[in-house]
C-alpha atoms as a PDB file:
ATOM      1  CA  UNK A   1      -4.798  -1.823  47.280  1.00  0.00           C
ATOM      2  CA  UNK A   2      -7.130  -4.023  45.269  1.00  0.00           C
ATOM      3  CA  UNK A   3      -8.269  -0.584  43.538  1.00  0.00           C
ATOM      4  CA  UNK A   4      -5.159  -0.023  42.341  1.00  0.00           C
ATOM      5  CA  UNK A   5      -4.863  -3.508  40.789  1.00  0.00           C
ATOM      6  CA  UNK A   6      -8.114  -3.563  39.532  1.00  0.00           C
ATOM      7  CA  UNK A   7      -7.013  -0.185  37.759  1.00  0.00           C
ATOM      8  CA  UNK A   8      -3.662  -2.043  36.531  1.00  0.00           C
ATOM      9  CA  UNK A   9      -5.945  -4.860  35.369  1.00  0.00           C
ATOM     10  CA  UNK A  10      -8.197  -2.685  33.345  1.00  0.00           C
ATOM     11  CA  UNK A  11      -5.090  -0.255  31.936  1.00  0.00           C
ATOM     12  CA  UNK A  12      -3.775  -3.842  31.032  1.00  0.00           C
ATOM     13  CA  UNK A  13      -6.669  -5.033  28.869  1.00  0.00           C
ATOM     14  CA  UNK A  14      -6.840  -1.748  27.748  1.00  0.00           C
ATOM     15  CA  UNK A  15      -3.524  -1.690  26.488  1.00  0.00           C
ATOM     16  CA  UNK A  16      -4.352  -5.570  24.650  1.00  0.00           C
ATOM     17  CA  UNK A  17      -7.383  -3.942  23.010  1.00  0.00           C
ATOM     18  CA  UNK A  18      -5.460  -0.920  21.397  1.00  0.00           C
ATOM     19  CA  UNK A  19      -2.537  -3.226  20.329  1.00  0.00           C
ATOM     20  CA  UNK A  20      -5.012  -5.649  18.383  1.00  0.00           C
ATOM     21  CA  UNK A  21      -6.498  -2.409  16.597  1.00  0.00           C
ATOM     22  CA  UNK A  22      -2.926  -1.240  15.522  1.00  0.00           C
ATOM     23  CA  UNK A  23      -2.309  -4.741  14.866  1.00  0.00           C
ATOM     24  CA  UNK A  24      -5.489  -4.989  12.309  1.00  0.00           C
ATOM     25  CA  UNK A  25      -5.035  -1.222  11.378  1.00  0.00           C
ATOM     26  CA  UNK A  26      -1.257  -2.421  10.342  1.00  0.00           C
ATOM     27  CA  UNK A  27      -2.687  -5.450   8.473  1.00  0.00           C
ATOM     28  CA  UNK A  28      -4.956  -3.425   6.431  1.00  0.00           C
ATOM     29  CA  UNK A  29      -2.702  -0.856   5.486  1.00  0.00           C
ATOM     30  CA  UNK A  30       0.175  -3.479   4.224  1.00  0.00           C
ATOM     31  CA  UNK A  31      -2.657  -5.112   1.891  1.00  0.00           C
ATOM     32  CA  UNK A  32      -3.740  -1.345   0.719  1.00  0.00           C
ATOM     33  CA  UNK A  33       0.376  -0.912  -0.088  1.00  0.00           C
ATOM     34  CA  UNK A  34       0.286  -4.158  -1.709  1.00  0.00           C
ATOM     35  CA  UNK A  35      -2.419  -3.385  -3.809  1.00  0.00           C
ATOM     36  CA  UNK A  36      -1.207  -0.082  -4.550  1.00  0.00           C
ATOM     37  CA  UNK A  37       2.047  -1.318  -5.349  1.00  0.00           C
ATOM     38  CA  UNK A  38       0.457  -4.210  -7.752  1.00  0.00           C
ATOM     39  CA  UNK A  39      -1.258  -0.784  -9.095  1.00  0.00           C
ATOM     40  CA  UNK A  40       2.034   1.397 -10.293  1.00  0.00           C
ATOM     41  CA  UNK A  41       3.246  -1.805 -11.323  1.00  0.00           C
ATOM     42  CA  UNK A  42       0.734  -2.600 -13.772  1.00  0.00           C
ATOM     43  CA  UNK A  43       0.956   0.872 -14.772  1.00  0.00           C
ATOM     44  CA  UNK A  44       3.832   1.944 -15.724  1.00  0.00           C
ATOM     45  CA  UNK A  45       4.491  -1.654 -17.554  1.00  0.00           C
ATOM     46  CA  UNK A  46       1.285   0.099 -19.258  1.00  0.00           C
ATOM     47  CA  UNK A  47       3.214   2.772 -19.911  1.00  0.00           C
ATOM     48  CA  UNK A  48       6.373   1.552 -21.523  1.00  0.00           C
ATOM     49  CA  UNK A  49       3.926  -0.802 -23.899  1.00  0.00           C
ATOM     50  CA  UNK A  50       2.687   2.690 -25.172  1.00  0.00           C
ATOM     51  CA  UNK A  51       5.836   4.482 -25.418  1.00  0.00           C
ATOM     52  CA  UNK A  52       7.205   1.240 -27.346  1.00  0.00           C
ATOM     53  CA  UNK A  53       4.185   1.540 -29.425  1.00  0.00           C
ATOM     54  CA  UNK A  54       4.862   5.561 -29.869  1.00  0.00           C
ATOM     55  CA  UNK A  55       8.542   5.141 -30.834  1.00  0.00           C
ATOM     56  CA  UNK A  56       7.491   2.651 -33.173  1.00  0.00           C
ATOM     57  CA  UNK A  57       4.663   4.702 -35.082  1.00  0.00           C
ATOM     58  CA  UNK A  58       7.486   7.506 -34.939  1.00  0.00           C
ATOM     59  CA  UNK A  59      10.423   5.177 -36.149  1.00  0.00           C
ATOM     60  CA  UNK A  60       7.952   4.557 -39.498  1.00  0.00           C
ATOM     61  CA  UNK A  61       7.140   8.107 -39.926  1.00  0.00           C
ATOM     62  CA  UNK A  62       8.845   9.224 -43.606  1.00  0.00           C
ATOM     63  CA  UNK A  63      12.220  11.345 -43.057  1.00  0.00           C
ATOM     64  CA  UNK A  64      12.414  15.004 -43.394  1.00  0.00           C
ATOM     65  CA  UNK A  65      13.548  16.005 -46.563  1.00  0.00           C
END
């Protein structure tokens, strides 16, 4: 009988030890989405500065004649 507990016991702290990785594993990947997300942020406001640039060069380009 005290086998058997002893075998609960250790399933149990196994159980604790794979829930604090996924815990840490979870905590990492939500700061690598943040950072990511900072990322394509930062990017595409990028992005619309040069196309507003573009459209600009374009808008003083002579007209066709």
């Amino acid at each position: 009988m005290f086998a058997n507990f002893d075998q609960l016991i250790d399933r149990v702290h196994q159980l604790a030890a794979l829930t604090q990785r996924l815990r840490d594993e979870n905590r990492t990947l939500r700061q690598q989405l943040a950072e990511k997300e900072t990322e394509s942020r930062l990017m595409r406001e990028r992005l619309d500065t040069a196309r507003t640039r573009i459209e600009g060069l374009i808008n003083q380009l002579p007209a066709e004649k």
